[in-house]
C-alpha atoms as a PDB file:
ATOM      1  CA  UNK A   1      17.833 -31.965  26.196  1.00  0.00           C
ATOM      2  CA  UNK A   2      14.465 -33.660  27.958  1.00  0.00           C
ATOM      3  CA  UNK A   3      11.952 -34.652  25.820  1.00  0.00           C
ATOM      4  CA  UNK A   4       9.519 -31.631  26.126  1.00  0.00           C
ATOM      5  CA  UNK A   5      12.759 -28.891  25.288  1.00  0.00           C
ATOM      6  CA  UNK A   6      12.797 -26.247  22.995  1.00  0.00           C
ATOM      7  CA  UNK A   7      16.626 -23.966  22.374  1.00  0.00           C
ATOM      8  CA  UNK A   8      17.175 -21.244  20.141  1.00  0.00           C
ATOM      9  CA  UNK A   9      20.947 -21.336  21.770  1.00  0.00           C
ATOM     10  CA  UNK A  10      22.228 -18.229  20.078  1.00  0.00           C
ATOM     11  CA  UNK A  11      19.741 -16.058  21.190  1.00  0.00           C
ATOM     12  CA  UNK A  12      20.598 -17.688  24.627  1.00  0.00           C
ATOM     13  CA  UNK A  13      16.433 -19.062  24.846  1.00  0.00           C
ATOM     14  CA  UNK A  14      16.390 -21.947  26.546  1.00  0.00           C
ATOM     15  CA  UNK A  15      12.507 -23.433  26.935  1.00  0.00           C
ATOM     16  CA  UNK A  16      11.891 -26.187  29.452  1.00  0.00           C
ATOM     17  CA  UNK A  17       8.835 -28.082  29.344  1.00  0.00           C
ATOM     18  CA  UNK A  18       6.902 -26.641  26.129  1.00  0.00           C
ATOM     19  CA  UNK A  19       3.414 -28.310  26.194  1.00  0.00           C
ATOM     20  CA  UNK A  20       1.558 -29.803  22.909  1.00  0.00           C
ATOM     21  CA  UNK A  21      -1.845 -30.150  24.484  1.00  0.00           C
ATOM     22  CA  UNK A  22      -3.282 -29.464  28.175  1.00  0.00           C
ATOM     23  CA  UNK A  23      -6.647 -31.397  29.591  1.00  0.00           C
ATOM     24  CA  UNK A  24      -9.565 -29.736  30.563  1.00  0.00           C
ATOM     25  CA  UNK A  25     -11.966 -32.200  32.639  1.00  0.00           C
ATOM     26  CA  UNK A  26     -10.478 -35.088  31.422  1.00  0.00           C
ATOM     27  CA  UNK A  27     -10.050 -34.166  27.623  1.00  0.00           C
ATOM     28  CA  UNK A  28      -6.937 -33.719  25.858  1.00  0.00           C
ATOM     29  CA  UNK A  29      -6.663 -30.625  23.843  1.00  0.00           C
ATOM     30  CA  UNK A  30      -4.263 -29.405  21.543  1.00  0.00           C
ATOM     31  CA  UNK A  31      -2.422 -26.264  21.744  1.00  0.00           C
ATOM     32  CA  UNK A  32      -1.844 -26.355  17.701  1.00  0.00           C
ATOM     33  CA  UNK A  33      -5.626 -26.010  17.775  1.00  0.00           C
ATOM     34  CA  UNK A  34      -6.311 -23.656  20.164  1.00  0.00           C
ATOM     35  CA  UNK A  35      -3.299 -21.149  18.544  1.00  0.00           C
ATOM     36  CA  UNK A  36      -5.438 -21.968  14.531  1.00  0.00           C
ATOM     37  CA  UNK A  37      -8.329 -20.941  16.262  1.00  0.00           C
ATOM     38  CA  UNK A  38      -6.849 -17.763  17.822  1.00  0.00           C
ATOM     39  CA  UNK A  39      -5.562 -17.253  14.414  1.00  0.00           C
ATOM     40  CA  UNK A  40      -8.946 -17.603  13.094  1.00  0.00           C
ATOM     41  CA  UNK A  41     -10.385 -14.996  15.480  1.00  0.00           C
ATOM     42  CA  UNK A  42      -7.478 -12.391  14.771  1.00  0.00           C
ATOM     43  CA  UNK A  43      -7.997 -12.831  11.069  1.00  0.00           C
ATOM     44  CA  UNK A  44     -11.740 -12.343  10.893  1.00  0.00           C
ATOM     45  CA  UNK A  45     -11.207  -9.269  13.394  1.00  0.00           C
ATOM     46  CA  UNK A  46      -8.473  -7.614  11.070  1.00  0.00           C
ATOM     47  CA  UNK A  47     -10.925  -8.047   8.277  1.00  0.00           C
ATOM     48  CA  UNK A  48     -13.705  -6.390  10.254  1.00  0.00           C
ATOM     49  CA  UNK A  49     -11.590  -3.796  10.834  1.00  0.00           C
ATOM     50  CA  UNK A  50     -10.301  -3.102   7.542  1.00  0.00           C
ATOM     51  CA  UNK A  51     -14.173  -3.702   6.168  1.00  0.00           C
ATOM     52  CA  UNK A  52     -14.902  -0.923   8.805  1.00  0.00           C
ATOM     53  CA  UNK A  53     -12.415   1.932   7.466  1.00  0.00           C
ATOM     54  CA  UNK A  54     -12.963   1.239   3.901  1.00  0.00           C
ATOM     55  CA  UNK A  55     -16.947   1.800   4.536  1.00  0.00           C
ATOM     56  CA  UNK A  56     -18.539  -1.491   3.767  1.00  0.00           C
ATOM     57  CA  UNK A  57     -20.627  -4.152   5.851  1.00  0.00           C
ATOM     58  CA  UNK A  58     -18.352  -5.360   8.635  1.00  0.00           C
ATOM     59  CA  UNK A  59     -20.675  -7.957   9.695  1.00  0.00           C
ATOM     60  CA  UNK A  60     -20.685  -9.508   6.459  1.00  0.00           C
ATOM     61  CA  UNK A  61     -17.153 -10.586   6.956  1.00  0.00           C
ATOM     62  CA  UNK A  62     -18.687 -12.381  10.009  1.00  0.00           C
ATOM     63  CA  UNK A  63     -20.857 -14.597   7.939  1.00  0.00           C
ATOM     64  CA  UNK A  64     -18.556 -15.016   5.213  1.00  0.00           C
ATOM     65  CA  UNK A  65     -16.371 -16.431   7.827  1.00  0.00           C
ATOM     66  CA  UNK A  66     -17.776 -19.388   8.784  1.00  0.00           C
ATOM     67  CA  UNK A  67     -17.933 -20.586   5.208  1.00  0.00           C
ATOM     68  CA  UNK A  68     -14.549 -19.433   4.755  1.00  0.00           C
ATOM     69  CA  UNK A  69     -13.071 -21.638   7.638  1.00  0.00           C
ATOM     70  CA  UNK A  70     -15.218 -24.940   7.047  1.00  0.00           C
ATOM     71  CA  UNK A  71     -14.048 -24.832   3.150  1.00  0.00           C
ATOM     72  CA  UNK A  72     -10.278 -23.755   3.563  1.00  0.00           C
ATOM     73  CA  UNK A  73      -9.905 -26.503   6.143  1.00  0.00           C
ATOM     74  CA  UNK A  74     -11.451 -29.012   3.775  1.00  0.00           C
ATOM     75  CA  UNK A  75      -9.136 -27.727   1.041  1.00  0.00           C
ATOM     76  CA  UNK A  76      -6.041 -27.760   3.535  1.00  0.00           C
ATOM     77  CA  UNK A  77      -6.712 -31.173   4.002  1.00  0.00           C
ATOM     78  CA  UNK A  78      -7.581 -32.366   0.147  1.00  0.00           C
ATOM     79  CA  UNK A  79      -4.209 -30.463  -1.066  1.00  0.00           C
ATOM     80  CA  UNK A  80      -2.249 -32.735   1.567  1.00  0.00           C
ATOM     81  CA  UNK A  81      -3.952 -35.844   0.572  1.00  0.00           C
ATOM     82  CA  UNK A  82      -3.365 -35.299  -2.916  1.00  0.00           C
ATOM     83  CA  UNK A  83       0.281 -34.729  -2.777  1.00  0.00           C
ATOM     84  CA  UNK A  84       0.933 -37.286   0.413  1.00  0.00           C
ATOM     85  CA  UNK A  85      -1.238 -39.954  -0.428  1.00  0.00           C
ATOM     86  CA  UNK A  86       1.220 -43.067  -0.235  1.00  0.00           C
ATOM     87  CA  UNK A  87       0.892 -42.035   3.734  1.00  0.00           C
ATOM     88  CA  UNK A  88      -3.338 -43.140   3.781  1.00  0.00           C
ATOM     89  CA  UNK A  89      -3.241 -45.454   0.953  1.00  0.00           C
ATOM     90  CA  UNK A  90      -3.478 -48.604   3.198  1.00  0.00           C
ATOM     91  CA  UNK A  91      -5.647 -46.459   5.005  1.00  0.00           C
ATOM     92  CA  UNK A  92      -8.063 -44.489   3.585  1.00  0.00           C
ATOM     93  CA  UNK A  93      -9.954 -43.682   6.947  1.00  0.00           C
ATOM     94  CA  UNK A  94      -7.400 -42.024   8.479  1.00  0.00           C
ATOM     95  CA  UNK A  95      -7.652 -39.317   5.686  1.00  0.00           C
ATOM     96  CA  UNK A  96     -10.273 -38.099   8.378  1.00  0.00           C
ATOM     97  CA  UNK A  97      -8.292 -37.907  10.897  1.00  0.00           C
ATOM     98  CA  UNK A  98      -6.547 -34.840  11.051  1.00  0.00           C
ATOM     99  CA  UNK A  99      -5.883 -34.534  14.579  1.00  0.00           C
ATOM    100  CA  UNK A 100      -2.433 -36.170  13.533  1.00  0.00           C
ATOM    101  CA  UNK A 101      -1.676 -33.087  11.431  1.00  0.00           C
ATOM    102  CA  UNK A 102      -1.628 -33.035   7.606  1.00  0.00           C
ATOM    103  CA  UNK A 103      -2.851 -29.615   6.966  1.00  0.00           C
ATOM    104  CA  UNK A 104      -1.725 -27.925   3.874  1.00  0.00           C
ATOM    105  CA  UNK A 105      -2.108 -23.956   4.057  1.00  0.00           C
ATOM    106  CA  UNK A 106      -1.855 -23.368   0.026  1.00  0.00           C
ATOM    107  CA  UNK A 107      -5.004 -25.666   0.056  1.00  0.00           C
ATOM    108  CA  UNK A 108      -6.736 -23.840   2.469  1.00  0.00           C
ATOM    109  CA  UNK A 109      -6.082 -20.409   0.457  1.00  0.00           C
ATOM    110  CA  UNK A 110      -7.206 -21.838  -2.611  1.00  0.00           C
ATOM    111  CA  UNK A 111      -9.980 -22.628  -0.928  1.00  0.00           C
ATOM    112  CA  UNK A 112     -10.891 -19.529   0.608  1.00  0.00           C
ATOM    113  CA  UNK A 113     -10.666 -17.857  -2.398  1.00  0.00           C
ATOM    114  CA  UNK A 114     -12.616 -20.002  -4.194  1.00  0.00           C
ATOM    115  CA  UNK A 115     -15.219 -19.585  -1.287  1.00  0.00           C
ATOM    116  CA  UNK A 116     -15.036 -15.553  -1.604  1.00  0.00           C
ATOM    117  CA  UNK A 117     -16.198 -15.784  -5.132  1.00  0.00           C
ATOM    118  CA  UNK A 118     -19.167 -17.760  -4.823  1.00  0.00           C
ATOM    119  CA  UNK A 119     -19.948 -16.257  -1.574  1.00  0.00           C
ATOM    120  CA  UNK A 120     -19.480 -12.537  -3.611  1.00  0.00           C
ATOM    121  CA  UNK A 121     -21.581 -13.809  -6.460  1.00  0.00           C
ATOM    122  CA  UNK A 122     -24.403 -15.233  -4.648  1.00  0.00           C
ATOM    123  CA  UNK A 123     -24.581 -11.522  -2.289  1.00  0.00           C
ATOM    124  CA  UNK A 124     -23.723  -9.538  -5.424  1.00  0.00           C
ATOM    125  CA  UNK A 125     -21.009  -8.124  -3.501  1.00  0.00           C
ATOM    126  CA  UNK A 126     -17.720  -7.065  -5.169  1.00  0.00           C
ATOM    127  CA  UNK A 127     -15.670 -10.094  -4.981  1.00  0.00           C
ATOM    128  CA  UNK A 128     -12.135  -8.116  -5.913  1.00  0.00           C
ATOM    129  CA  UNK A 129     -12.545  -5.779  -3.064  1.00  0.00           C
ATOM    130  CA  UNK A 130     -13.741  -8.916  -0.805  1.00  0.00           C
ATOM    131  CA  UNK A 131     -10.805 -10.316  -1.406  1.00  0.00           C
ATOM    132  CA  UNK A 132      -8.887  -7.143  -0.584  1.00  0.00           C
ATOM    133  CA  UNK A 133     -10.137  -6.813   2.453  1.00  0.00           C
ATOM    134  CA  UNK A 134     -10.516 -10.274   3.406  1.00  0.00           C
ATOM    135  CA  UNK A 135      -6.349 -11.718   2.931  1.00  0.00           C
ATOM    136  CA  UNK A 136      -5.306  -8.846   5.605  1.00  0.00           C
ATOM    137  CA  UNK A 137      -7.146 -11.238   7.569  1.00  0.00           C
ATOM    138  CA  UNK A 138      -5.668 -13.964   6.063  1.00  0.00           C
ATOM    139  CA  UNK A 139      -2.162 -12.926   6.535  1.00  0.00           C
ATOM    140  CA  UNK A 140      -2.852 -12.249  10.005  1.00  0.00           C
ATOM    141  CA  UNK A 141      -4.314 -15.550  10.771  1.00  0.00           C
ATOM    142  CA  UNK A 142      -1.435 -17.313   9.132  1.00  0.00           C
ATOM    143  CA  UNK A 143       1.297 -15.417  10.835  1.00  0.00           C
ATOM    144  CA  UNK A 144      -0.012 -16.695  14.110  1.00  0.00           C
ATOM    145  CA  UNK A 145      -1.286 -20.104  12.947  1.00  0.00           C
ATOM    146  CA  UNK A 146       2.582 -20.869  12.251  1.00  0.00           C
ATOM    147  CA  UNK A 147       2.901 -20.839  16.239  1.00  0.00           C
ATOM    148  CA  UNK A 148       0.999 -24.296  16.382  1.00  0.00           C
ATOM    149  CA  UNK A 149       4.004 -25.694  13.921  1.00  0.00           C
ATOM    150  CA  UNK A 150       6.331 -24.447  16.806  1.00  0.00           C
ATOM    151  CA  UNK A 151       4.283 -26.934  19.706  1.00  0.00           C
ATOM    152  CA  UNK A 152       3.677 -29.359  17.409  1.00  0.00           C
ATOM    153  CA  UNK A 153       7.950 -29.371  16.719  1.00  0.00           C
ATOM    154  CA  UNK A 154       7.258 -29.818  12.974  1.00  0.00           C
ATOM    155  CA  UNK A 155       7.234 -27.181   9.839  1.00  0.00           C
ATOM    156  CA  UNK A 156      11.079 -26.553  10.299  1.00  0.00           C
ATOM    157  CA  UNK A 157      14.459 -26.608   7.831  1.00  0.00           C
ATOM    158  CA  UNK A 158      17.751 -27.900   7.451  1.00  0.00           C
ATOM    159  CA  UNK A 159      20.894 -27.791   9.730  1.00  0.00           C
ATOM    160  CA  UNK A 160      21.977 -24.291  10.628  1.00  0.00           C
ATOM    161  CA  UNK A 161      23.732 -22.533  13.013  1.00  0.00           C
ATOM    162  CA  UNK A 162      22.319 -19.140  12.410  1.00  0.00           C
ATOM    163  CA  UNK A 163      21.084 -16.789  15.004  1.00  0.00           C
ATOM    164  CA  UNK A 164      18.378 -18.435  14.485  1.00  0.00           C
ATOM    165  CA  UNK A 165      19.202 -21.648  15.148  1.00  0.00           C
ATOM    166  CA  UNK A 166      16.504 -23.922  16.820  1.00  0.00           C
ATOM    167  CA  UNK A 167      17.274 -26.887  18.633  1.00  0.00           C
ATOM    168  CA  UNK A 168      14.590 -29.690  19.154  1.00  0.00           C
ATOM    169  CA  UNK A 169      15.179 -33.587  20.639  1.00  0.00           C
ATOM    170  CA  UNK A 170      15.150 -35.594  18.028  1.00  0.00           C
ATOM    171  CA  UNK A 171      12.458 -38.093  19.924  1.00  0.00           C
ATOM    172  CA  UNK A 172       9.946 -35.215  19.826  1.00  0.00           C
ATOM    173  CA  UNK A 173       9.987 -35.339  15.959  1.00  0.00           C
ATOM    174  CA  UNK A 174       8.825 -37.020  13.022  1.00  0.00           C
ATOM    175  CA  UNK A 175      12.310 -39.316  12.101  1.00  0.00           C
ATOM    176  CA  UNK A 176      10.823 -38.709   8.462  1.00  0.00           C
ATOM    177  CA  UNK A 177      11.512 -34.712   9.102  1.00  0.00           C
ATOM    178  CA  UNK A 178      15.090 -35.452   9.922  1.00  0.00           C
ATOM    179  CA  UNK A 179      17.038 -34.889   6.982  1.00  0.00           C
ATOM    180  CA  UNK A 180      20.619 -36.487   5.823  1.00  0.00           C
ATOM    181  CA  UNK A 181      21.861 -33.133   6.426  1.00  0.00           C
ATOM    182  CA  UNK A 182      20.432 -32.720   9.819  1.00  0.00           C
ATOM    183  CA  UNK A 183      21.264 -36.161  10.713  1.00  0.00           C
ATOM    184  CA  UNK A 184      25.155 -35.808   9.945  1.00  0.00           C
ATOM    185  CA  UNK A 185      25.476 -32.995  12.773  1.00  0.00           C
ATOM    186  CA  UNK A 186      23.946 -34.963  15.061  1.00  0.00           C
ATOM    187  CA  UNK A 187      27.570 -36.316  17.086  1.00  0.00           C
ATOM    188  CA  UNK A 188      27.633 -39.474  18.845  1.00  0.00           C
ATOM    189  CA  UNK A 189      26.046 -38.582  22.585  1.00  0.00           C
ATOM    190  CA  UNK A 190      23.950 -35.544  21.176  1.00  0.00           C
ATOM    191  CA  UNK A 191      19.969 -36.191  21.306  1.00  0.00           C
ATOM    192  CA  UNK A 192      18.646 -33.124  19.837  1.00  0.00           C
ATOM    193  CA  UNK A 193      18.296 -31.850  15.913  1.00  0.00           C
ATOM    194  CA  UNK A 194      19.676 -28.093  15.404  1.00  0.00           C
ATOM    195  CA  UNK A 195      17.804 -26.816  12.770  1.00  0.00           C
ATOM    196  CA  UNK A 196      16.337 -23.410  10.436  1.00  0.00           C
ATOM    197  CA  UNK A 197      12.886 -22.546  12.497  1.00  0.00           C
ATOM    198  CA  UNK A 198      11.004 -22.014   9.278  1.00  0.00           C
ATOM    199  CA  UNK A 199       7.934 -21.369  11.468  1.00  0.00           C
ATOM    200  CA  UNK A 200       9.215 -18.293  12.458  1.00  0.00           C
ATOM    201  CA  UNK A 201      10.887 -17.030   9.063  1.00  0.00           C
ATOM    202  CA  UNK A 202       7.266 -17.194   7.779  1.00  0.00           C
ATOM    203  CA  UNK A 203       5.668 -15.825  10.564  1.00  0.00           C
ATOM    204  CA  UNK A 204       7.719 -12.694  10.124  1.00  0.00           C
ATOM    205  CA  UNK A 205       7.647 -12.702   6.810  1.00  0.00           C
ATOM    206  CA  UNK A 206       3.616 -12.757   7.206  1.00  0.00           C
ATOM    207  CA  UNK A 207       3.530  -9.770   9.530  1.00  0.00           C
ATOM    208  CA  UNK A 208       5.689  -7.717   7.006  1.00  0.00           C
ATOM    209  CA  UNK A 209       3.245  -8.349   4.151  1.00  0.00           C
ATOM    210  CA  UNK A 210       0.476  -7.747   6.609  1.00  0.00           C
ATOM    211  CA  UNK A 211       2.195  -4.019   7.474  1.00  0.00           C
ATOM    212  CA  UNK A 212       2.846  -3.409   3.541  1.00  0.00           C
ATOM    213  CA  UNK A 213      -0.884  -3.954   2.823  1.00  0.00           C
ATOM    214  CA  UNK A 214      -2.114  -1.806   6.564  1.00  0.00           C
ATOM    215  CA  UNK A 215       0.155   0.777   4.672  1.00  0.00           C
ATOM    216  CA  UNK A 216      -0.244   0.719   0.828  1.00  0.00           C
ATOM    217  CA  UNK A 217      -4.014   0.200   0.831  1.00  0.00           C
ATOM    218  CA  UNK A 218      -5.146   3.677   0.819  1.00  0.00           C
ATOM    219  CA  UNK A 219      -2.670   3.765  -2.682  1.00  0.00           C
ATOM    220  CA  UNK A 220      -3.670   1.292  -4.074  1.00  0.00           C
ATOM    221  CA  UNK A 221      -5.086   2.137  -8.627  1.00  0.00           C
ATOM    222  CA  UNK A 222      -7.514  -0.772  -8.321  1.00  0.00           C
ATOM    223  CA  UNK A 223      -9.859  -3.496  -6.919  1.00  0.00           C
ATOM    224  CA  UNK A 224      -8.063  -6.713  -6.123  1.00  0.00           C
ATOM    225  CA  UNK A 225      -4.361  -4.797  -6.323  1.00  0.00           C
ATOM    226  CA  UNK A 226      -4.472  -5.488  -2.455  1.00  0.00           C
ATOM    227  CA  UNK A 227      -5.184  -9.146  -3.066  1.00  0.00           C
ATOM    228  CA  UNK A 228      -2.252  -9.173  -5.629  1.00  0.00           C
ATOM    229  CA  UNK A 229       0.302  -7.865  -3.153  1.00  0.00           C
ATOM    230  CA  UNK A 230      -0.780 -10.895  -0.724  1.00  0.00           C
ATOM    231  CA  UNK A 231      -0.528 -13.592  -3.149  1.00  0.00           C
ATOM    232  CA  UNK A 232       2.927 -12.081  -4.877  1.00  0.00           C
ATOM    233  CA  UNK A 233       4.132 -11.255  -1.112  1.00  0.00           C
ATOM    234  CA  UNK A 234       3.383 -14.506   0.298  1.00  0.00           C
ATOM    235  CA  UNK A 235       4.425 -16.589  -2.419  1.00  0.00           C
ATOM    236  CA  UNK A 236       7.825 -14.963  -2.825  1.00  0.00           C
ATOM    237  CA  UNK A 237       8.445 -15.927   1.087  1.00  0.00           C
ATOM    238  CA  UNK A 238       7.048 -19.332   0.459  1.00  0.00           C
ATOM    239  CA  UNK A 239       9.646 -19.921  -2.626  1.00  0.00           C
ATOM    240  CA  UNK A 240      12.678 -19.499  -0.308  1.00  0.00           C
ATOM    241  CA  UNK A 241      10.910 -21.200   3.004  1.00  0.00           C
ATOM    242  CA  UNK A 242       9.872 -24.032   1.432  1.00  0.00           C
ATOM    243  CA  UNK A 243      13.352 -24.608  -0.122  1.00  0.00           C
ATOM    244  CA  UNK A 244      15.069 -25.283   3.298  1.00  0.00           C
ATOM    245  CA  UNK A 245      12.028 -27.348   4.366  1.00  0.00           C
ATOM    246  CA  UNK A 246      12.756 -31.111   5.444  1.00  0.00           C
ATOM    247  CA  UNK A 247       8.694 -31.793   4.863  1.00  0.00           C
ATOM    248  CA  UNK A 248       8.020 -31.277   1.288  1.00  0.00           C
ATOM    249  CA  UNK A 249       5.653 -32.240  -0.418  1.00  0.00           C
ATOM    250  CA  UNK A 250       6.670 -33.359  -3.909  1.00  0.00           C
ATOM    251  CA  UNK A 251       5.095 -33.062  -7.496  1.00  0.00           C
ATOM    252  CA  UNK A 252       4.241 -36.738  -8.247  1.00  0.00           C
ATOM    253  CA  UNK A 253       7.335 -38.146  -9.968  1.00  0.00           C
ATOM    254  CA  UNK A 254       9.338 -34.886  -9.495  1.00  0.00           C
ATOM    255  CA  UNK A 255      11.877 -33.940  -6.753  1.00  0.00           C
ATOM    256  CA  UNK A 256      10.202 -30.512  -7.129  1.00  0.00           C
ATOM    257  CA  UNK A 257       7.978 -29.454  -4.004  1.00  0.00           C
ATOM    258  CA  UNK A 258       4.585 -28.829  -5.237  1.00  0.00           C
ATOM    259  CA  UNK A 259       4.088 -25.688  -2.819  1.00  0.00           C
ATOM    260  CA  UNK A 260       7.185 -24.473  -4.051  1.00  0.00           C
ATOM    261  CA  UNK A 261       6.398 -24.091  -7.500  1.00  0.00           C
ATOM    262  CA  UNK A 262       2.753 -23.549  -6.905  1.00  0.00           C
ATOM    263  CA  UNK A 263       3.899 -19.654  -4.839  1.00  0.00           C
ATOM    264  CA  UNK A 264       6.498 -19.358  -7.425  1.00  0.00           C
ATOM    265  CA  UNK A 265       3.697 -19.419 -10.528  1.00  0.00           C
ATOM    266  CA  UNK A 266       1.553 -17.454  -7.982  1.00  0.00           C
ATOM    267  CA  UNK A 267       4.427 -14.598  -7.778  1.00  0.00           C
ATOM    268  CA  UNK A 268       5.086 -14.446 -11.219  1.00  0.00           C
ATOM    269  CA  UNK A 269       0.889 -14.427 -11.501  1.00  0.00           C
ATOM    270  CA  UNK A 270       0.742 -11.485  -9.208  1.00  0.00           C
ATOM    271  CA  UNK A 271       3.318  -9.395 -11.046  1.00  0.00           C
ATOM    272  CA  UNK A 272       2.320  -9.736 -14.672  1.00  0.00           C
ATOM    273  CA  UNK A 273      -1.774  -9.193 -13.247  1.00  0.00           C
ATOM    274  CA  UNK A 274      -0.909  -6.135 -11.726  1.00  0.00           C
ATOM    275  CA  UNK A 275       1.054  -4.680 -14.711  1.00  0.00           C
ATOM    276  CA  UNK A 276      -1.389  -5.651 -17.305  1.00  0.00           C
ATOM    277  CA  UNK A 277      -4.233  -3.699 -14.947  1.00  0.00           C
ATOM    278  CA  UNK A 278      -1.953  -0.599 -14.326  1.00  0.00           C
ATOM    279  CA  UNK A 279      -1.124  -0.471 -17.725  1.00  0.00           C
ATOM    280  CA  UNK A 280      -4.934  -0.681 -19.232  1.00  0.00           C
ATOM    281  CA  UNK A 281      -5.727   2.012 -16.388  1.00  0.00           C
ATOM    282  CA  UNK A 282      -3.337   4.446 -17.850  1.00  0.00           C
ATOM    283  CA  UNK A 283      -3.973   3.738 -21.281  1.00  0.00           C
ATOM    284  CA  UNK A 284      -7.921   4.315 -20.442  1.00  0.00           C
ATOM    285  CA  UNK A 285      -6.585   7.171 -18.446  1.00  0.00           C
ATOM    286  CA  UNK A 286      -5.022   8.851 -21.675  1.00  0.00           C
ATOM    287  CA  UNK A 287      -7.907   8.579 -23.870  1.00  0.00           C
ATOM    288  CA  UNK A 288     -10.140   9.766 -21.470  1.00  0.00           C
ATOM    289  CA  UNK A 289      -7.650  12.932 -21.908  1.00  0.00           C
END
């Protein structure tokens, strides 16, 4: 494979010459930006859209947005630090320099949540239907954000030879990404990893929770059940995906990754939240009776 490559052989895709950047009058831009920030834009216009059916202030979304983006990318970035910091320990500048990558998205949802609230509070808006409206946004923009992993050849699993199957040369990624595993199918004369394109499992995954809440939001027994369904959905994709990872992050002094068990508490979360509310609802429901 040349250097710039990217195979999915068993689907018989063979991709000469994928970019990671392009220059516009002499400056060097990145297509993993460009595809966040059309992930950005598709989110916030989702949101509008659902804000627009459900009867409230689409524009609001608008503002809340820019808060929402400068605070989740702050909190992408913190959550990576934390958890990778051996990497800018002997270099605590280049903590500031993320156009090398190091963007954690569980840190940037905490973040934007955290954001909603105070941004609810100080608008006395409701924060739980907010938040409802605002992650099918969120699920959007993260189903297409994954698509800047798949430039940048990073975000991707262990060996396979699925249907799936992605092949990559191994000069175009990080050796640290390159598993034992991955490593040992690599034959003598063969330049190129084979690997599980975990990109794409959660960018699929992420449309498929995005369809479940399009559909089940006109069902849904209560403010913030949408929210629920997003953070149970997503995690219980992230528990398997991150599993076949090769780019962990770890729980200091664990071989546990932290994003792992941080979706896995989040599922669990989601389900016993949503049974505790349904079950208060009917047992309000029968005294009202």
């Amino acid at each position: 494979m040349e250097l710039m490559d990217i195979a999915f052989p068993n689907l018989g895709i063979y991709l000469k010459n994928v970019p990671k950047s392009f220059t516009v009058f002499g400056f060097e831009i990145a297509l993993y930006g460009v595809i966040i920030g059309i992930g950005v834009l598709a989110g916030i216009l989702m949101a509008e859209k659902v804000a627009k059916k459900s009867g409230q202030d689409s524009d609001m979304y608008w503002d809340f947005a820019i808060y929402a983006v400068i605070f989740s990318i702050i909190g992408a970035r913190i959550y990576y630090v934390i958890f990778a910091f051996d990497q800018y320990k002997n270099n605590l500048l280049g903590i500031f320099n993320i156009r090398q990558g190091g963007l954690a998205i569980y840190g940037g949802v905490i973040a934007a949540f955290a954001t909603l609230f105070v941004y609810a509070k100080v608008k006395k808006q409701n924060a739980l239907l907010m938040a409802d409206t605002g992650v099918a946004g969120l699920i959007l923009g993260q189903a297409i954000g994954r698509w800047g992993n798949f430039t940048n050849r990073e975000v991707f699993g262990e060996y396979t030879d699925n249907l799936f199957a992605m092949r990559l040369p191994a000069a175009a990624v990080r050796s640290s990404d390159i598993s034992e595993s991955i490593a040992e199918h690599m034959s003598e004369g063969i330049n190129y990893i084979q690997v599980h394109p975990t990109f794409l499992y959660e960018s699929l995954w992420n449309l498929g929770i995005l369809a479940l809440i399009l559909l089940y939001w006109k069902h849904k027994k209560f403010e913030g059940e949408i929210a629920l369904l997003y953070l149970g959905g997503y995690g219980l994709g992230r528990v398997w995906i991150e599993g076949i990872r090769t780019d962990q992050l770890f729980i200091p002094h664990t071989a546990v990754p932290v994003s792992q068990a941080l979706a896995a508490a989040l599922t669990a979360g989601a389900i016993i939240c949503d049974i505790i509310v349904r079950k208060r609802l009917k047992d309000k429901k029968m005294k009202e009776e």
